[in-house]
C-alpha atoms as a PDB file:
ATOM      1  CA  UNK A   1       0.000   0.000   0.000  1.00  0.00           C
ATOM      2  CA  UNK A   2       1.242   3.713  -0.875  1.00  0.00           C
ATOM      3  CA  UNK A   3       0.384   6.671   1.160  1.00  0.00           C
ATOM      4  CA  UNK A   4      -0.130  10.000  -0.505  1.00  0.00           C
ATOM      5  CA  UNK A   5      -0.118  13.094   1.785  1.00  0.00           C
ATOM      6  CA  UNK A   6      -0.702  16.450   1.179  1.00  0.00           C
ATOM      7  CA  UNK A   7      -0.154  18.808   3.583  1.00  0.00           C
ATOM      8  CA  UNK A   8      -2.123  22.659   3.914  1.00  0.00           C
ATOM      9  CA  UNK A   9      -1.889  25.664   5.835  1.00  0.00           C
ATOM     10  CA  UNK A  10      -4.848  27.866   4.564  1.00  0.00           C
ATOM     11  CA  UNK A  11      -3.797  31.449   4.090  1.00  0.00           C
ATOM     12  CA  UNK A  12      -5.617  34.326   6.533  1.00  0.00           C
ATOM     13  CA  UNK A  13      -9.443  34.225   5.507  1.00  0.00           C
ATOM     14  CA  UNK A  14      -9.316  31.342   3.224  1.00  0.00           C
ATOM     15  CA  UNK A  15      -9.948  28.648   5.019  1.00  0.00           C
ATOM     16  CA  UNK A  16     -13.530  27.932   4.243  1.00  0.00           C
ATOM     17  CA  UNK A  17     -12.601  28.103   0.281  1.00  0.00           C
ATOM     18  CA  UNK A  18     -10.113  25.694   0.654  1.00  0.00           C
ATOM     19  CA  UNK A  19     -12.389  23.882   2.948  1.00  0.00           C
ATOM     20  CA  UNK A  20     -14.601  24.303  -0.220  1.00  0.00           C
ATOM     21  CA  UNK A  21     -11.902  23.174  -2.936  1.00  0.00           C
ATOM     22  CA  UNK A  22     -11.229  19.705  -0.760  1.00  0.00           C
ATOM     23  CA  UNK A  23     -14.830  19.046  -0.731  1.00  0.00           C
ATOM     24  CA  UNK A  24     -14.859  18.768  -4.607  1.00  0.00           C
ATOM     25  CA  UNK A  25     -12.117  16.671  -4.818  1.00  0.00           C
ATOM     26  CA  UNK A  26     -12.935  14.821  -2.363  1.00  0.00           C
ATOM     27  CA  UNK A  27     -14.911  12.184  -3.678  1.00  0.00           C
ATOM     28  CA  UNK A  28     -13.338  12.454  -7.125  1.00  0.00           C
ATOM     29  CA  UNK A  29     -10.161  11.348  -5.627  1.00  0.00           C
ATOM     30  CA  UNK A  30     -11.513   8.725  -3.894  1.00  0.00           C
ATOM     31  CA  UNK A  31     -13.726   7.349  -7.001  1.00  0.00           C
ATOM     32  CA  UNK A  32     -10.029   6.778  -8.880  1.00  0.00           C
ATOM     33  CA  UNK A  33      -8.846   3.977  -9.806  1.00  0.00           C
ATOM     34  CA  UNK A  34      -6.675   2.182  -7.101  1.00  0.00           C
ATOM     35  CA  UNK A  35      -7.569   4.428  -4.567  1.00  0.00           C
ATOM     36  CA  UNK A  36      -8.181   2.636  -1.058  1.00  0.00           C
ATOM     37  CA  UNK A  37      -9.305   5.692   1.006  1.00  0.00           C
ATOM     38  CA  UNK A  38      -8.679   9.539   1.005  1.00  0.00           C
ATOM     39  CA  UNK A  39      -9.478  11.050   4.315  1.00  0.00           C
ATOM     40  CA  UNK A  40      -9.333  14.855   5.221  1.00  0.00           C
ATOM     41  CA  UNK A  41      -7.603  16.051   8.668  1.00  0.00           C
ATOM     42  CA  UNK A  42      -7.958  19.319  10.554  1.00  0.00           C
ATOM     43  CA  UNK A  43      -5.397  20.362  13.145  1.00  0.00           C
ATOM     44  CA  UNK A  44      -7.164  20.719  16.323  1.00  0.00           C
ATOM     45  CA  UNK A  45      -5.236  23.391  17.451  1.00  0.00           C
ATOM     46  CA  UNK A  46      -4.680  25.177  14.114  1.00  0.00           C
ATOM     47  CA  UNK A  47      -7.850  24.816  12.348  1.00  0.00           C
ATOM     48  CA  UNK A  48      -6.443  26.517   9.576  1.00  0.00           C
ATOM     49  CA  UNK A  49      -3.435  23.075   8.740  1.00  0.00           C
ATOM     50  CA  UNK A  50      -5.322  19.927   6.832  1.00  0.00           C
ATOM     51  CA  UNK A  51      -3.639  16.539   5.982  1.00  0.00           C
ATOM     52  CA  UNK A  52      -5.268  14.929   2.632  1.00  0.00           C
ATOM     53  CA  UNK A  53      -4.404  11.647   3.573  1.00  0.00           C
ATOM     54  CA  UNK A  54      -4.758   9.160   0.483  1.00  0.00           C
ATOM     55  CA  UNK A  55      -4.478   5.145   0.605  1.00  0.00           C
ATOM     56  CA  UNK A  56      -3.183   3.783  -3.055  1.00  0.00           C
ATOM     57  CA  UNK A  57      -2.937  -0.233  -3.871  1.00  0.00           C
ATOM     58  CA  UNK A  58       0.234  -0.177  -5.463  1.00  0.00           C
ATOM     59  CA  UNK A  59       2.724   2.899  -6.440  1.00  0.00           C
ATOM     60  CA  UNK A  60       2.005   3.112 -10.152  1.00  0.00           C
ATOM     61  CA  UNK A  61      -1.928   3.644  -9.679  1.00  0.00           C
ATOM     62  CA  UNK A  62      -0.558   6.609  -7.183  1.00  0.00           C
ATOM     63  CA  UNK A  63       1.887   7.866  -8.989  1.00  0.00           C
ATOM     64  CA  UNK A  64      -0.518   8.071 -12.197  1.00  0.00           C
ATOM     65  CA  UNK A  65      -2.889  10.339  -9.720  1.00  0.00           C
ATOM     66  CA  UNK A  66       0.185  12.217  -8.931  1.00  0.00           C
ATOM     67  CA  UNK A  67      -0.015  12.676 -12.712  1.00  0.00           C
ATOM     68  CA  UNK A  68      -4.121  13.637 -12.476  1.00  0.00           C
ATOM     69  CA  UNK A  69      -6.055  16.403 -13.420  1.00  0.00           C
ATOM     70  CA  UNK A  70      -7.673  16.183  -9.406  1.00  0.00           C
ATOM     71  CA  UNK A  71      -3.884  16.202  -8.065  1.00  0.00           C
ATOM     72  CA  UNK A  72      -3.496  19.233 -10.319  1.00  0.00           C
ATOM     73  CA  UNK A  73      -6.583  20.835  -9.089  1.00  0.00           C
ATOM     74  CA  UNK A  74      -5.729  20.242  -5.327  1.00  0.00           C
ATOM     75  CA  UNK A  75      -2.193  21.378  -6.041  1.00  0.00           C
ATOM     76  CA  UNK A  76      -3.468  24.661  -8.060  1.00  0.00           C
ATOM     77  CA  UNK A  77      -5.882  25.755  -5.314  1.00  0.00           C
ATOM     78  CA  UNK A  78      -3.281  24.952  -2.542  1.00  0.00           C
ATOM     79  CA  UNK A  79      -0.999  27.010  -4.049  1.00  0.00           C
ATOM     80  CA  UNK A  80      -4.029  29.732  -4.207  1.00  0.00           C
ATOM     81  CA  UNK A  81      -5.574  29.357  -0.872  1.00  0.00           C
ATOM     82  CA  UNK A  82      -2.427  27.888   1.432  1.00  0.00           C
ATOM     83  CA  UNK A  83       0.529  29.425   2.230  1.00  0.00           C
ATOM     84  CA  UNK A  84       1.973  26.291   3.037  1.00  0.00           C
ATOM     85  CA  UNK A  85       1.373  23.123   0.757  1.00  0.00           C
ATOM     86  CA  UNK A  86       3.393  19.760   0.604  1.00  0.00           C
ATOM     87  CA  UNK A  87       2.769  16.363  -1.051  1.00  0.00           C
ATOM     88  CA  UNK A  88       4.790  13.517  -0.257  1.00  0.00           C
ATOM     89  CA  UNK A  89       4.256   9.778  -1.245  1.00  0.00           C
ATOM     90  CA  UNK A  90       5.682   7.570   0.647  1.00  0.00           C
ATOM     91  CA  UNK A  91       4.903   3.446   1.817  1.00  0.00           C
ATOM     92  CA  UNK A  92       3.379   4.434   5.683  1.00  0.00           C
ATOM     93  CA  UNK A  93      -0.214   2.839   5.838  1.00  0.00           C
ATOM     94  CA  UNK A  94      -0.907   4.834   9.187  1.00  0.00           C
ATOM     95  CA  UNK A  95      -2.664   7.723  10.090  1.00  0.00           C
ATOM     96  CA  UNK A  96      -1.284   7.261  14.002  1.00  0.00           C
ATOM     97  CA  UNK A  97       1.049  10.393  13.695  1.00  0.00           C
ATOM     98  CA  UNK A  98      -1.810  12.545  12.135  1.00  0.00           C
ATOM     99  CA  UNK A  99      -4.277  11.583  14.259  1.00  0.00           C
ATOM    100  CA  UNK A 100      -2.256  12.818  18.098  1.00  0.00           C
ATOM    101  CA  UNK A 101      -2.544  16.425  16.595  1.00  0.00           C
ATOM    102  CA  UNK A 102      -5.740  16.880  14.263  1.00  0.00           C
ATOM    103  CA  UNK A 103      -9.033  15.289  14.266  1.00  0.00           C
ATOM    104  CA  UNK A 104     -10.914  13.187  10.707  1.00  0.00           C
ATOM    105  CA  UNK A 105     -13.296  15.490   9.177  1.00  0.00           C
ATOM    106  CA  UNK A 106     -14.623  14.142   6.821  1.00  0.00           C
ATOM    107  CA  UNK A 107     -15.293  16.834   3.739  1.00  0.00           C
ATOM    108  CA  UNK A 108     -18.424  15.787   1.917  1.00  0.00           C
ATOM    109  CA  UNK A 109     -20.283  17.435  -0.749  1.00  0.00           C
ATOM    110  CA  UNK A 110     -23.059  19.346   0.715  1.00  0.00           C
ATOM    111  CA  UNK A 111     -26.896  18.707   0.094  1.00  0.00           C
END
């Protein structure tokens, strides 16, 4: 298993637009092929730092959504909306050092 993680610290203000932007992509991401789970964490303390945690079967299928138009979407409105924005992939499988500091939200669509 291959973990994709993307790291954001939403600039002054724009934290419910990038709030907004993971929503979409969201469930898009998750609906690609050889993607286990994508989760969204909020830093309890900072509510303003998110962790897109994303579970991939094997590293090709995650490097080809490195490659995606929704990778380029989250990247494009991180750069827009964070002031901070990683992505790392790497083979953890745990969430245990995300989860001491921020708390699961999970970013649905809205009805």
């Amino acid at each position: 298993m291959i973990t994709v993680r993307v790291n954001l610290t939403a600039r002054l203000g724009k934290q419910q637009e990038l709030v907004q932007s993971i929503r979409r992509l969201k469930n898009k991401i998750a609906e690609e092929r050889g993607c286990i789970a994508c989760r969204v964490y909020q830093n309890l303390d900072n509510p303003d730092e998110f962790v897109v945690f994303e579970q991939w079967k094997n590293e090709k299928q995650a490097k080809a959504h490195l490659d995606s138009e929704n990778m380029a979407v989250l990247v494009g409105a991180g750069s827009v909306l964070s002031r901070d924005i990683s992505v790392s992939l790497t083979k953890e499988s745990s969430t245990a050092d995300i989860e001491q500091n921020f708390k699961e939200r999970m970013v649905r669509e809205e009805k």
